[in-house]
N, C-alpha and C. Protein backbone atom coordinates (compact mmCIF):
# COMPACT_ATOMS: atom_id res chain seq x y z
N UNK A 1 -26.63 -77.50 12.81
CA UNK A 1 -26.25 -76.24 13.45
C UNK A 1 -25.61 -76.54 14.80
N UNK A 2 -24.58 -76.34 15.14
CA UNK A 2 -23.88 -76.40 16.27
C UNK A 2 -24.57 -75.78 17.69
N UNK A 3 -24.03 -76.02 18.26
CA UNK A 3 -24.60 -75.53 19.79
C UNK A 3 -23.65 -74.97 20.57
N UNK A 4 -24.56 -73.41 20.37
CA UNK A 4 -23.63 -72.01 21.08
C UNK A 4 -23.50 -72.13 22.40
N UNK A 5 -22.53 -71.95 22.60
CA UNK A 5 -22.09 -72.11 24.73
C UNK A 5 -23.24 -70.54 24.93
N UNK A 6 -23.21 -70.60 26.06
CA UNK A 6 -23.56 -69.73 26.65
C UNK A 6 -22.73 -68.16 27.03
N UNK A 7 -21.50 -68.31 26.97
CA UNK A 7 -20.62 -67.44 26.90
C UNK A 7 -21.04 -66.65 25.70
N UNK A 8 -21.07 -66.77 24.74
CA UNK A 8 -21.59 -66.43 23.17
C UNK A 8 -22.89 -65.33 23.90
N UNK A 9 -23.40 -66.02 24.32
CA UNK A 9 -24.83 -65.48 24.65
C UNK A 9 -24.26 -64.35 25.55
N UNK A 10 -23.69 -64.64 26.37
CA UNK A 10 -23.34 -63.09 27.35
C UNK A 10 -22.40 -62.24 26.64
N UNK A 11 -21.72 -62.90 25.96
CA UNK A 11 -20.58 -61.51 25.52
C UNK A 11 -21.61 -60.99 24.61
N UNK A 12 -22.44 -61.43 23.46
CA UNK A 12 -23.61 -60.77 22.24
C UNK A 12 -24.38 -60.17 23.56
N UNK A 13 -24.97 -60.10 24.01
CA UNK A 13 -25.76 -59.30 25.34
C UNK A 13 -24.73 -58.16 25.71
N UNK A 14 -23.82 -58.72 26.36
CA UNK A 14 -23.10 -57.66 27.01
C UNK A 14 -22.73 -56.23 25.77
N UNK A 15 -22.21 -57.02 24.10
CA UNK A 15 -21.98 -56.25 23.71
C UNK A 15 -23.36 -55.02 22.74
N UNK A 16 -24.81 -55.58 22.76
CA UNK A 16 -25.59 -55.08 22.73
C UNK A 16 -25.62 -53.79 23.59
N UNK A 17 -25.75 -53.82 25.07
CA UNK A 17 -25.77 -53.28 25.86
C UNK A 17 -24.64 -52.07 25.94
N UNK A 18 -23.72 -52.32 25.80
CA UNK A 18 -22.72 -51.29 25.13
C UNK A 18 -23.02 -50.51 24.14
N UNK A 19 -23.70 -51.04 22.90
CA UNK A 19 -23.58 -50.42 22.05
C UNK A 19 -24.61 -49.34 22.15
N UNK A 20 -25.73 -49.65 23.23
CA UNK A 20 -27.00 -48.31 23.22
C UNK A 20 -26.17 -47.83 24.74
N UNK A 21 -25.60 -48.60 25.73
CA UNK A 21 -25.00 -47.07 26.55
C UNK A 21 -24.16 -46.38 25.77
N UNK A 22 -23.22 -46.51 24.47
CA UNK A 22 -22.87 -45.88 23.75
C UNK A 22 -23.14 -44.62 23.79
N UNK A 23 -24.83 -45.14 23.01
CA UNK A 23 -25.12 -44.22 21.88
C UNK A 23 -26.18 -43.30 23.01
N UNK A 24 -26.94 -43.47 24.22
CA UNK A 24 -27.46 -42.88 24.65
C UNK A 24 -26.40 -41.49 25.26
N UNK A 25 -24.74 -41.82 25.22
CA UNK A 25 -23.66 -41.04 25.75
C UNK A 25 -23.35 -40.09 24.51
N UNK A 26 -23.45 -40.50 23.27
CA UNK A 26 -23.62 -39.39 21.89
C UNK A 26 -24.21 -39.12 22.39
N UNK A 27 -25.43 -39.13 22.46
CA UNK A 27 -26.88 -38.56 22.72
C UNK A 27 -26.54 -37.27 23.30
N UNK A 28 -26.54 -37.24 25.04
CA UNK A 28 -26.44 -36.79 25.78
C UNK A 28 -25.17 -35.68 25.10
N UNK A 29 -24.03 -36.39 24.98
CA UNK A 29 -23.11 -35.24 24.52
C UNK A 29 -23.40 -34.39 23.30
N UNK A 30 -23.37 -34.87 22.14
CA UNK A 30 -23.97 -34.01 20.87
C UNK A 30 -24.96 -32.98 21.05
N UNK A 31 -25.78 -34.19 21.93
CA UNK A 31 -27.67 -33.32 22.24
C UNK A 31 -28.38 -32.67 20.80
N UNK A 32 -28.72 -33.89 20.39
CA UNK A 32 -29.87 -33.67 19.69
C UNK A 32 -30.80 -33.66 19.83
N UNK A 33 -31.39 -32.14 20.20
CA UNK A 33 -32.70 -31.65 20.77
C UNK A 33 -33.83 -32.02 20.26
N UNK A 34 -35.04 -32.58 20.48
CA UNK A 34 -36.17 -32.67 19.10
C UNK A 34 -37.57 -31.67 20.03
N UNK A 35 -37.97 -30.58 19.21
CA UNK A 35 -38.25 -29.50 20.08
C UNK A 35 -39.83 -29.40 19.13
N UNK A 36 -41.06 -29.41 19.72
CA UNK A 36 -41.92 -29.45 18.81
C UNK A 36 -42.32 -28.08 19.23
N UNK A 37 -42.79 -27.85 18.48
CA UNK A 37 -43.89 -26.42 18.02
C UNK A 37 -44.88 -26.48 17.24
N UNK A 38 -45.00 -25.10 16.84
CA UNK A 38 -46.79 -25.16 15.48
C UNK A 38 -46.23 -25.94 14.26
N UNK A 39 -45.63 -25.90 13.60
CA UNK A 39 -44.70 -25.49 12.45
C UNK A 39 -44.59 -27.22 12.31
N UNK A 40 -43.88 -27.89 13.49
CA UNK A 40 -43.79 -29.05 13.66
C UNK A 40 -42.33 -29.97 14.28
N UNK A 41 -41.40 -30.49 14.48
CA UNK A 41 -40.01 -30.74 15.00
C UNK A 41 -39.11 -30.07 14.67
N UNK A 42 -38.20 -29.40 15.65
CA UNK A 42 -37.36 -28.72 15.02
C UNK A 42 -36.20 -29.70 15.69
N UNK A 43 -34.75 -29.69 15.26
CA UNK A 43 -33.59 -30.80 15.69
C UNK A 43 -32.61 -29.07 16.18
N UNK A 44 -32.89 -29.24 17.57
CA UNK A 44 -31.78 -28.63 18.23
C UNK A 44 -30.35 -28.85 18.70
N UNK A 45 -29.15 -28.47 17.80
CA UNK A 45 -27.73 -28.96 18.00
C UNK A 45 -27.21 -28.25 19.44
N UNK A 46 -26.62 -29.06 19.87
CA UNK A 46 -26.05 -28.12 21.65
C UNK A 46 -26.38 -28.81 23.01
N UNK A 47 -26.14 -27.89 23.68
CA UNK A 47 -26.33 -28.66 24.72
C UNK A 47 -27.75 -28.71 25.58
N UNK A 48 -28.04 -30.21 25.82
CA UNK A 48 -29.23 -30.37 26.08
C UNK A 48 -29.27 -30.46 27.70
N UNK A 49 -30.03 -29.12 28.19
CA UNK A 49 -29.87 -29.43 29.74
C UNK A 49 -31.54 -29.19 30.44
């Protein structure tokens, strides 16, 4: 097995890290609410403020 530079290692990190500030930015924009009650989760579409 060869031996990964370290560069390898930061760009796979760096691009990890992208991929959940991504998705925490769906998040936030879409806003998928998760709203509990009696009944049990409800998934609220809109805006989450």
């Amino acid at each position: 097995m060869p031996q990964l530079s370290p560069l390898f290692w930061i760009f796979s990190f760096s691009m990890i890290i992208l991929l959940l500030v991504s998705m925490i930015i769906f998040y936030y924009l879409f806003g998928f609410c998760l709203h509990k009650n009696n009944k049990g989760v409800i998934i609220n579409m809109g805006w989450c403020w």
